[in-house]
C-alpha atoms as a PDB file:
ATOM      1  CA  UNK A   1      74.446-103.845 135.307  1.00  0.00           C
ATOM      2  CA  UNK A   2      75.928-106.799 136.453  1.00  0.00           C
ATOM      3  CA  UNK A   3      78.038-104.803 139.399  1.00  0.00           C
ATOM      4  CA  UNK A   4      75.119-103.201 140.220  1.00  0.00           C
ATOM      5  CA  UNK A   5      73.165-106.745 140.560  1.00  0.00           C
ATOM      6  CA  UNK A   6      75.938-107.520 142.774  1.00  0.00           C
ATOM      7  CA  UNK A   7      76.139-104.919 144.997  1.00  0.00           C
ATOM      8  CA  UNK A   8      72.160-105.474 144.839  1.00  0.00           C
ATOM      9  CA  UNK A   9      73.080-109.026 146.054  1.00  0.00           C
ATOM     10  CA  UNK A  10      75.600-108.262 148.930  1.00  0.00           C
ATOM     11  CA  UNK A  11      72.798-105.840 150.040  1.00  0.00           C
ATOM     12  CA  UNK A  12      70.433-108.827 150.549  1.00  0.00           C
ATOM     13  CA  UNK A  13      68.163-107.467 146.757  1.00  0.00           C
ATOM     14  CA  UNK A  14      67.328-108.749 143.346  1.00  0.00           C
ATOM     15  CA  UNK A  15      68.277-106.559 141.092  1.00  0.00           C
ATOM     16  CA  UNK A  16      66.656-107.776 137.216  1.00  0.00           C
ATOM     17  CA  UNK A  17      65.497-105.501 134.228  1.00  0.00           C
ATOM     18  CA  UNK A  18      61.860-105.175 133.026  1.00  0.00           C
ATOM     19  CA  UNK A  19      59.763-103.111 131.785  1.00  0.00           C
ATOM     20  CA  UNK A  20      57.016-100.652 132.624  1.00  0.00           C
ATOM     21  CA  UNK A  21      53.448-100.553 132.014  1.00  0.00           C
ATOM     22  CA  UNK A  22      54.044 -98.624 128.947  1.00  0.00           C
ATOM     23  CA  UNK A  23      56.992-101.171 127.857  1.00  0.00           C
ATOM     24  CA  UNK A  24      59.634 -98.946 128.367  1.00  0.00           C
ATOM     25  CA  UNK A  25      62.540-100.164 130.405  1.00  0.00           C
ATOM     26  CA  UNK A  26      62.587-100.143 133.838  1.00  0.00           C
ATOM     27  CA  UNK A  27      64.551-102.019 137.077  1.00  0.00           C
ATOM     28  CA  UNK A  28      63.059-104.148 139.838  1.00  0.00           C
ATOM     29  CA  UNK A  29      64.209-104.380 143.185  1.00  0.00           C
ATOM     30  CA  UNK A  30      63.527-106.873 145.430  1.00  0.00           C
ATOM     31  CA  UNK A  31      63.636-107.871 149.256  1.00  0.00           C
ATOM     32  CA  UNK A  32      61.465-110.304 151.028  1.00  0.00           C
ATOM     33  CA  UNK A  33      58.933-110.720 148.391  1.00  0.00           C
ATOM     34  CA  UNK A  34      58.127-106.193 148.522  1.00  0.00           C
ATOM     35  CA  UNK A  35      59.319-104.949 144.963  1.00  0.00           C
ATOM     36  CA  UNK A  36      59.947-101.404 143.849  1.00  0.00           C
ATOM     37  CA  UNK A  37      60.396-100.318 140.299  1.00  0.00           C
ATOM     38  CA  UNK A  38      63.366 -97.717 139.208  1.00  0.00           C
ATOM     39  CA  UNK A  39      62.973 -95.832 135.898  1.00  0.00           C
ATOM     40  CA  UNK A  40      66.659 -96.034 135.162  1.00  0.00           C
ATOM     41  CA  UNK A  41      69.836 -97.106 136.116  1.00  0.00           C
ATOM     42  CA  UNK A  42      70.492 -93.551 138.063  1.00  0.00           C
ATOM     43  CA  UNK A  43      67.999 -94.715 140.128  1.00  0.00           C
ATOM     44  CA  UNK A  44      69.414 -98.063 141.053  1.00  0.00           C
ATOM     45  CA  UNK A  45      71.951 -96.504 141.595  1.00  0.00           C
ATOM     46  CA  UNK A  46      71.434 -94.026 144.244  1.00  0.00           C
ATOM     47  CA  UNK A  47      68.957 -96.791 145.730  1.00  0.00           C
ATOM     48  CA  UNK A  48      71.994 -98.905 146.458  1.00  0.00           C
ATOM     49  CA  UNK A  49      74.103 -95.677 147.615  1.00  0.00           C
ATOM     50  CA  UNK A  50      71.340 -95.751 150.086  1.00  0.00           C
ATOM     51  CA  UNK A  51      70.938 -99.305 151.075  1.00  0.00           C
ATOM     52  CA  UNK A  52      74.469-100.608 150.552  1.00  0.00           C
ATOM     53  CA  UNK A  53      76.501 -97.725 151.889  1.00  0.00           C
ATOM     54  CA  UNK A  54      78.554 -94.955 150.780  1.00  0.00           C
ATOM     55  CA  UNK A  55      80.763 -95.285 147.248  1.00  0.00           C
ATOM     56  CA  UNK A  56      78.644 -99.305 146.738  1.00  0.00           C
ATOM     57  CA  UNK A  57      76.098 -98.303 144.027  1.00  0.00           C
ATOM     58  CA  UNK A  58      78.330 -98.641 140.910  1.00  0.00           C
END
């Protein structure tokens, strides 16, 4: 997790754990105050794969 909320970091994000509306755990990402929720930490990951480039999302 704490990679991840690096590469998050590098990427210009804030990466912190939560939970959903059901209390089940979940991932916010944020940018310039626009937040979007990831189920899991698959997720994160292939957001930053997107976002932070190739071979960045672990």
């Amino acid at each position: 997790m704490r990679t991840m909320q690096a590469v998050a970091a590098l990427a210009g994000y804030e990466l912190r754990e939560t939970t959903d509306s059901r209390g089940a755990p979940a991932y916010a990402i944020t940018r310039w105050n626009l937040a979007r929720v990831l189920p899991d930490l698959g997720a994160v990951e292939a957001f930053l794969e997107r976002v932070a480039g190739p071979g960045r999302g672990t």
